[in-house]
C-alpha atoms as a PDB file:
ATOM      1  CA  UNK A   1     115.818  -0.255 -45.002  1.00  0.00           C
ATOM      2  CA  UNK A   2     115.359   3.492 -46.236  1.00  0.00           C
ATOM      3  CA  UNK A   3     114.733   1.763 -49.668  1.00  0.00           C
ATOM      4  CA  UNK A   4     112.504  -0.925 -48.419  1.00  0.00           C
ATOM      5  CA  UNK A   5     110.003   1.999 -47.084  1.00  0.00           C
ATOM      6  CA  UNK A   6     110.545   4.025 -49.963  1.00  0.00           C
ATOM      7  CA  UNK A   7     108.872   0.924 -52.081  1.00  0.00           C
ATOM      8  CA  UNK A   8     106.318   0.201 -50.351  1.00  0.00           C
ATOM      9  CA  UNK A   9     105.487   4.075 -50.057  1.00  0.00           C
ATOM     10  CA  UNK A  10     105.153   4.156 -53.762  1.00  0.00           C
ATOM     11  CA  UNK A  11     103.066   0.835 -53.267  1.00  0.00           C
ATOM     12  CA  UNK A  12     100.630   2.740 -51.301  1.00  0.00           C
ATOM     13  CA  UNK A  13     100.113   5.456 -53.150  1.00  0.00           C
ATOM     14  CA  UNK A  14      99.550   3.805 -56.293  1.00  0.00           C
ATOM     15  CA  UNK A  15      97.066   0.884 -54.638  1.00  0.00           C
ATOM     16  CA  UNK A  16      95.416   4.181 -53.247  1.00  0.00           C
ATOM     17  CA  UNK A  17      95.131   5.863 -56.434  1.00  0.00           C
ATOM     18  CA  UNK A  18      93.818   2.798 -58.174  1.00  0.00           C
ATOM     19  CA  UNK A  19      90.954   2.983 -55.472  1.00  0.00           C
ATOM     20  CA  UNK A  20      90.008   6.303 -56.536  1.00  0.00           C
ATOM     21  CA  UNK A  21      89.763   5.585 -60.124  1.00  0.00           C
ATOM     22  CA  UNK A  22      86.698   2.721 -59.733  1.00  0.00           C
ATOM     23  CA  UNK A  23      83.551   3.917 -59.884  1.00  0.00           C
ATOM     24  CA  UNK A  24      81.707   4.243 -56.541  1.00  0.00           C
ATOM     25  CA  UNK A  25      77.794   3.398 -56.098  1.00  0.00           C
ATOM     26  CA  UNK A  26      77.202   6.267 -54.357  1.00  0.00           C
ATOM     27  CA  UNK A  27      79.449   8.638 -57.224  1.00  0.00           C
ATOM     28  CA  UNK A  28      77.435   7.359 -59.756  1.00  0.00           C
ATOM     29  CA  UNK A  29      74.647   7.955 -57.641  1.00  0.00           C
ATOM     30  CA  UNK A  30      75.013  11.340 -57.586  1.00  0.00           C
ATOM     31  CA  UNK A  31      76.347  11.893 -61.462  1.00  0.00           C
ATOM     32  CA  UNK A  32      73.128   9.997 -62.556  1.00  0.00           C
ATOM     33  CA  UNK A  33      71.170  12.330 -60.335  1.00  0.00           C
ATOM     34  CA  UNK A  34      72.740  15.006 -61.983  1.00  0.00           C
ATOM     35  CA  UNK A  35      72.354  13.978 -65.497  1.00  0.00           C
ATOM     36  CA  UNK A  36      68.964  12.665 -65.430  1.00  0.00           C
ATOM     37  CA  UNK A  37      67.245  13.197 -62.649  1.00  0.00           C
ATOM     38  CA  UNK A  38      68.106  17.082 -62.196  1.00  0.00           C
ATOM     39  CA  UNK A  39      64.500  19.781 -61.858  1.00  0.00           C
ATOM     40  CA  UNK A  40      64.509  20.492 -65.783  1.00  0.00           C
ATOM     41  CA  UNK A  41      65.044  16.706 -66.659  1.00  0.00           C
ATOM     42  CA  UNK A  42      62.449  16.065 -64.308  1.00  0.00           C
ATOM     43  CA  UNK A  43      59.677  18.394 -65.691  1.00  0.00           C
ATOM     44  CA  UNK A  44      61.048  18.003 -69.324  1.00  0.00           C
ATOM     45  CA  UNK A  45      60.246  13.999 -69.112  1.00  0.00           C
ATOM     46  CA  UNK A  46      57.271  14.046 -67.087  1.00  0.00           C
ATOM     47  CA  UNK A  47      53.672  12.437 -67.554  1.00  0.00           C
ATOM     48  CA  UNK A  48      50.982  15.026 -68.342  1.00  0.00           C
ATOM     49  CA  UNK A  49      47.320  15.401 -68.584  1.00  0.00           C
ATOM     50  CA  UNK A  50      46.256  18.255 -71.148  1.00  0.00           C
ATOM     51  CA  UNK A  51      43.031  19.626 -70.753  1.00  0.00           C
ATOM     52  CA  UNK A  52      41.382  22.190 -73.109  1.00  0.00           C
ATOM     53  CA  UNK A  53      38.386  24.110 -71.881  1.00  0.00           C
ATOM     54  CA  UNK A  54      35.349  25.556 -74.137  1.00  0.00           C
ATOM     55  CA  UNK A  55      34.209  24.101 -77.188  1.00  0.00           C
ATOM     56  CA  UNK A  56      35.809  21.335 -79.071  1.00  0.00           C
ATOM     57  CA  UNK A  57      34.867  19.026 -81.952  1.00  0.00           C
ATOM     58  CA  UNK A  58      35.332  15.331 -82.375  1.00  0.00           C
ATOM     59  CA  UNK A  59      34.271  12.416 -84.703  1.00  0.00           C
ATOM     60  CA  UNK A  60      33.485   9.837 -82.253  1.00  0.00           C
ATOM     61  CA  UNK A  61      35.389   7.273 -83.818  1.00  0.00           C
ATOM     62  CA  UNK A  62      38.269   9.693 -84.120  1.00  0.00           C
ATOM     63  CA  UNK A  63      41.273   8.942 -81.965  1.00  0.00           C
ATOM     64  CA  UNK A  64      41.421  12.774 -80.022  1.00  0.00           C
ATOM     65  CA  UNK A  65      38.031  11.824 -79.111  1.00  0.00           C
ATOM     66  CA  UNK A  66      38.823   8.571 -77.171  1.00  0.00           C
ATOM     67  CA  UNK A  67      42.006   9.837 -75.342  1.00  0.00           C
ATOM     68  CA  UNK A  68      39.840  13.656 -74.791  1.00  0.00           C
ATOM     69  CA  UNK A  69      36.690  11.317 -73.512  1.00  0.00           C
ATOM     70  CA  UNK A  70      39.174   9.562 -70.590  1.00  0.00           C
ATOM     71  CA  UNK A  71      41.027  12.490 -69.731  1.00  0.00           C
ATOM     72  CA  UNK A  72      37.548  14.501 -69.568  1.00  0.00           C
ATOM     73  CA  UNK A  73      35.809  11.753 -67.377  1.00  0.00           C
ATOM     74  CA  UNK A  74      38.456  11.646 -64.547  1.00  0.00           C
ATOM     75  CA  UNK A  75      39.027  15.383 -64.200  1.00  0.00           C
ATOM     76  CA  UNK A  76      35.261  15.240 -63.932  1.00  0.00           C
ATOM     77  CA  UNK A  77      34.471  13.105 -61.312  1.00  0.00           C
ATOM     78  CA  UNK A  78      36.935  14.506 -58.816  1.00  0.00           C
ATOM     79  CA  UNK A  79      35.714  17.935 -59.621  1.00  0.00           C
ATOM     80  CA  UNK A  80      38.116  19.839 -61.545  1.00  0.00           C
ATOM     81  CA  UNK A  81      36.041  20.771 -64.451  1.00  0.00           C
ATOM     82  CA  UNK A  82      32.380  20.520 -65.755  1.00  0.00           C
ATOM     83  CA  UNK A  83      31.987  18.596 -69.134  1.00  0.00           C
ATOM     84  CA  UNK A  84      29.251  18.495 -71.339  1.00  0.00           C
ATOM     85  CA  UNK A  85      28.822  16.555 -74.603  1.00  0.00           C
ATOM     86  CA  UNK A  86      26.875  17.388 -77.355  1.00  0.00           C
ATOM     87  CA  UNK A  87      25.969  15.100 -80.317  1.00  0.00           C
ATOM     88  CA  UNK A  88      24.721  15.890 -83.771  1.00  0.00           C
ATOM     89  CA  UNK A  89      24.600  13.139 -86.848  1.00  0.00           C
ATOM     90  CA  UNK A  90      28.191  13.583 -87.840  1.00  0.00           C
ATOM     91  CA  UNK A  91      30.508  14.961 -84.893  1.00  0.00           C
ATOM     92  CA  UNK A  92      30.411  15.755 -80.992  1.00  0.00           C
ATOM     93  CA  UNK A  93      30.779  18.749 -79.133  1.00  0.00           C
ATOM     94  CA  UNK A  94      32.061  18.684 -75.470  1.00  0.00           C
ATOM     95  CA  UNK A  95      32.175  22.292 -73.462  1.00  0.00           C
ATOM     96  CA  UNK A  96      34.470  22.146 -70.518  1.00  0.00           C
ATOM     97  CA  UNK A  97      34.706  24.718 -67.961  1.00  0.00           C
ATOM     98  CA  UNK A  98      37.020  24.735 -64.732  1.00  0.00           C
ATOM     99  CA  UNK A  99      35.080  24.371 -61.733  1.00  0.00           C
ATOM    100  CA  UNK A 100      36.361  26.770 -58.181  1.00  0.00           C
ATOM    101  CA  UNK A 101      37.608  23.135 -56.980  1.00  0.00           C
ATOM    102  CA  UNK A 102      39.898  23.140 -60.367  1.00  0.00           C
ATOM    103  CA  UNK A 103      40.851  26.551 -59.900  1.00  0.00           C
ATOM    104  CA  UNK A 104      42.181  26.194 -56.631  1.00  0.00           C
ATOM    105  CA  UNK A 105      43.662  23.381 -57.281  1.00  0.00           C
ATOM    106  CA  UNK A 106      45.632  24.817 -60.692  1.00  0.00           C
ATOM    107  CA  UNK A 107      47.868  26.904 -58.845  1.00  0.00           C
ATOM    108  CA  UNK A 108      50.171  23.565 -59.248  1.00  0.00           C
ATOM    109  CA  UNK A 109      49.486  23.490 -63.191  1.00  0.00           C
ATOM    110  CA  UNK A 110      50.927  24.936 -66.142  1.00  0.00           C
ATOM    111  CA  UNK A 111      48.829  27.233 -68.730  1.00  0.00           C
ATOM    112  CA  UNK A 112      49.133  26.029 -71.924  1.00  0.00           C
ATOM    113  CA  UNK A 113      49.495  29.673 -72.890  1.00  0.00           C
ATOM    114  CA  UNK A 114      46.529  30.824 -74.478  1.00  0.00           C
ATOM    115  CA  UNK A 115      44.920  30.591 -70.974  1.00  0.00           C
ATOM    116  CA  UNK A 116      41.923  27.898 -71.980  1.00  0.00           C
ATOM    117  CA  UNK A 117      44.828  25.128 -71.789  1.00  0.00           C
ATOM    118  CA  UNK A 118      45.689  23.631 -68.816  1.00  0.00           C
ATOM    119  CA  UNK A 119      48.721  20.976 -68.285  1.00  0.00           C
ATOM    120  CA  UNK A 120      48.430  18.840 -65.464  1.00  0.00           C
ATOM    121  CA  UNK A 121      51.770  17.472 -64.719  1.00  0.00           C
ATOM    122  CA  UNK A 122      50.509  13.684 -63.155  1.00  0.00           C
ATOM    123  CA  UNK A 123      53.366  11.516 -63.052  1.00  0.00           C
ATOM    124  CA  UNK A 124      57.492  11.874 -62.842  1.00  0.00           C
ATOM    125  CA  UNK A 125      60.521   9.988 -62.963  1.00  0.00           C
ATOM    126  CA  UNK A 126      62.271   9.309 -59.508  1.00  0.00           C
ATOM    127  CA  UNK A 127      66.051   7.491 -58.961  1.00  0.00           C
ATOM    128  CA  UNK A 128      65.984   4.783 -56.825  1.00  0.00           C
ATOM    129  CA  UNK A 129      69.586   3.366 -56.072  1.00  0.00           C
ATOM    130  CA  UNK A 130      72.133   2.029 -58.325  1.00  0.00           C
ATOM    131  CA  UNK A 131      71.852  -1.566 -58.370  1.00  0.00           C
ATOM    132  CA  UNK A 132      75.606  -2.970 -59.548  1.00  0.00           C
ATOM    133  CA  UNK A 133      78.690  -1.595 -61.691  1.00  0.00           C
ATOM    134  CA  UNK A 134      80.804  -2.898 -64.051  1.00  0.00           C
ATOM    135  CA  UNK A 135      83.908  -2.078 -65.203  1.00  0.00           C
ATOM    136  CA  UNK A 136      84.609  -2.978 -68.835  1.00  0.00           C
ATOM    137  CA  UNK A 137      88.212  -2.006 -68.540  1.00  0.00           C
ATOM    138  CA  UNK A 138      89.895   0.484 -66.404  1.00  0.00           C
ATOM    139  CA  UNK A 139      88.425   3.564 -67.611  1.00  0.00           C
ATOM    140  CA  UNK A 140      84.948   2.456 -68.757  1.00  0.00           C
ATOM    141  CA  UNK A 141      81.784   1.036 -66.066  1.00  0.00           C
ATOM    142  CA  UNK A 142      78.187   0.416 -66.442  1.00  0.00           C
ATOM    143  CA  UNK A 143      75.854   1.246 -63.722  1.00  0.00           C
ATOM    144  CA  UNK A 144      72.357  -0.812 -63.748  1.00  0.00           C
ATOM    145  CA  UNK A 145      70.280   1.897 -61.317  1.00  0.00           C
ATOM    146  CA  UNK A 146      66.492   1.709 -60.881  1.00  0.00           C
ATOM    147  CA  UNK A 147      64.040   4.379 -61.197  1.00  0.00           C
ATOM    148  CA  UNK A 148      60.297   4.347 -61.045  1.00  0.00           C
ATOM    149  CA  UNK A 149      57.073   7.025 -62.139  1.00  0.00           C
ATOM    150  CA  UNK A 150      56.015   8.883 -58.964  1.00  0.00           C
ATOM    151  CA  UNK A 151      52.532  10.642 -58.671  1.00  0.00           C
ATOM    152  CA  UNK A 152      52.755  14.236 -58.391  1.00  0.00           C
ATOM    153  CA  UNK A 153      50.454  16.168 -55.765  1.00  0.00           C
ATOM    154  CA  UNK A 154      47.596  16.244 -58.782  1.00  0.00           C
ATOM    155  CA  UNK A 155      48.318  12.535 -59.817  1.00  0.00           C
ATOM    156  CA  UNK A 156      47.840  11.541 -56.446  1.00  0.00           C
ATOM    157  CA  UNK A 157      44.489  13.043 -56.392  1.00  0.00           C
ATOM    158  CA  UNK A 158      43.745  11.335 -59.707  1.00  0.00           C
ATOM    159  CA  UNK A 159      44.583   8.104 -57.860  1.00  0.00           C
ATOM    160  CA  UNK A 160      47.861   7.411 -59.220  1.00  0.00           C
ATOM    161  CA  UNK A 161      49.963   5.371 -57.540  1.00  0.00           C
ATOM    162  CA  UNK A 162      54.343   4.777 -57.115  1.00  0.00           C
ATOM    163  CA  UNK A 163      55.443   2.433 -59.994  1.00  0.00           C
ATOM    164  CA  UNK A 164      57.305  -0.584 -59.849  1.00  0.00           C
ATOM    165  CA  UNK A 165      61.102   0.218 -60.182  1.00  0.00           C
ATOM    166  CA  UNK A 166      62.629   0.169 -63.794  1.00  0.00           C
ATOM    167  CA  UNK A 167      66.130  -0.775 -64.252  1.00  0.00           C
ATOM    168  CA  UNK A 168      68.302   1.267 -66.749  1.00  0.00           C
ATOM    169  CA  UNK A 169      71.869   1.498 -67.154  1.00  0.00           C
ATOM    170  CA  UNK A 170      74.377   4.253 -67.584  1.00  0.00           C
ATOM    171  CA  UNK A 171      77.630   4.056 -69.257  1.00  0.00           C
ATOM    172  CA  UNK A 172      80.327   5.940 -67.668  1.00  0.00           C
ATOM    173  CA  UNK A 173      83.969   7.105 -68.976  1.00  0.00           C
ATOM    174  CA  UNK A 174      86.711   7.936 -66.733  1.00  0.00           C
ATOM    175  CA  UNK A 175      88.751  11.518 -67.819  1.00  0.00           C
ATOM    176  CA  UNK A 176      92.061  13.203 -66.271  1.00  0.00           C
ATOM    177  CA  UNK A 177      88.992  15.060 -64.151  1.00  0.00           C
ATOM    178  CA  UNK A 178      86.982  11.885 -62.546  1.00  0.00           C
ATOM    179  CA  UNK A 179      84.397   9.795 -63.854  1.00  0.00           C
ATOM    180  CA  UNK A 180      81.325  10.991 -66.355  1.00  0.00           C
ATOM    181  CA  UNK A 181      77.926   9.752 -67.950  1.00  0.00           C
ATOM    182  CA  UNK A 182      78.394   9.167 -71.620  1.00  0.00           C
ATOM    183  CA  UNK A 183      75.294   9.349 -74.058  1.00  0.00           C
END
């Protein structure tokens, strides 16, 4: 008898420790969090509007001059900054200056350093859930997750909206010290 429990002790505890070597949703969860989703991930892969103020210089057919002209129009019409354009034969001038509804409202921005830069962060990435694991073999998993772009407090005001979730994966490898993301 004394044998018999002895076994099925051993049972037990290995059953159990099998259990703790699969990869939870909610561990992978959190180590995707970590990994991806962590403050300087965050603001390293966000979406950003960069707006210059004073004088610059275009060709109108010039590519800077079509991405400057939409960025220019929306900051415009809610406000943010004045923008006038100037055209000669060969080139356009726009002059923008921030407005006291823009410089209220830039305590939440970045300067691009020379202090006539401004970087609007509009959008950033958000986890959503992990959506399913599997294991390739005992010490290797794949968890699908879903994330999607969130408007920041300025992107909101810019009329951006949540996006539709994105599914990703993450490929994890179990060590003598629990589960991690590899690259």
């Amino acid at each position: 008898m004394r044998h018999y429990f002895g076994s099925l002790l051993m049972c037990v505890s290995m059953l159990f420790a099998a259990s703790e070597s699969k990869l939870s949703r909610p561990e992978a969860a959190e180590l995707i969090k970590q990994a991806r989703f962590n403050p300087k991930q965050i603001e390293a892969n966000s979406k950003q509007l960069t707006v210059r103020t004073g004088t610059s210089y275009f060709q109108e057919s010039s590519e800077g001059w079509q991405n400057a002209k939409v960025a220019l129009s929306t900051v415009e019409k809610i406000g943010w900054f004045n923008v006038s354009v100037e055209r000669t034969p060969f080139i356009l001038s726009s002059t923008v200056t921030i407005t006291e509804k823009g410089k209220q409202q830039s305590r939440s921005w970045k300067d691009g350093g020379n202090g006539s830069t401004w970087i609007i962060a509009t959008e950033y990435p958000e986890f959503v859930e992990v959506s399913g694991i599997s294991t390739q073999e005992p010490s290797i998993a794949i968890a699908e997750y879903k994330w999607r772009w969130m408007p920041t407090e300025s992107g909101k005001i810019l009329g951006i909206t949540p996006g539709e979730p994105t599914t990703t994966n993450a490929n994890f490898r179990l060590y003598d010290d629990g589960w991690r993301i590899v690259q």
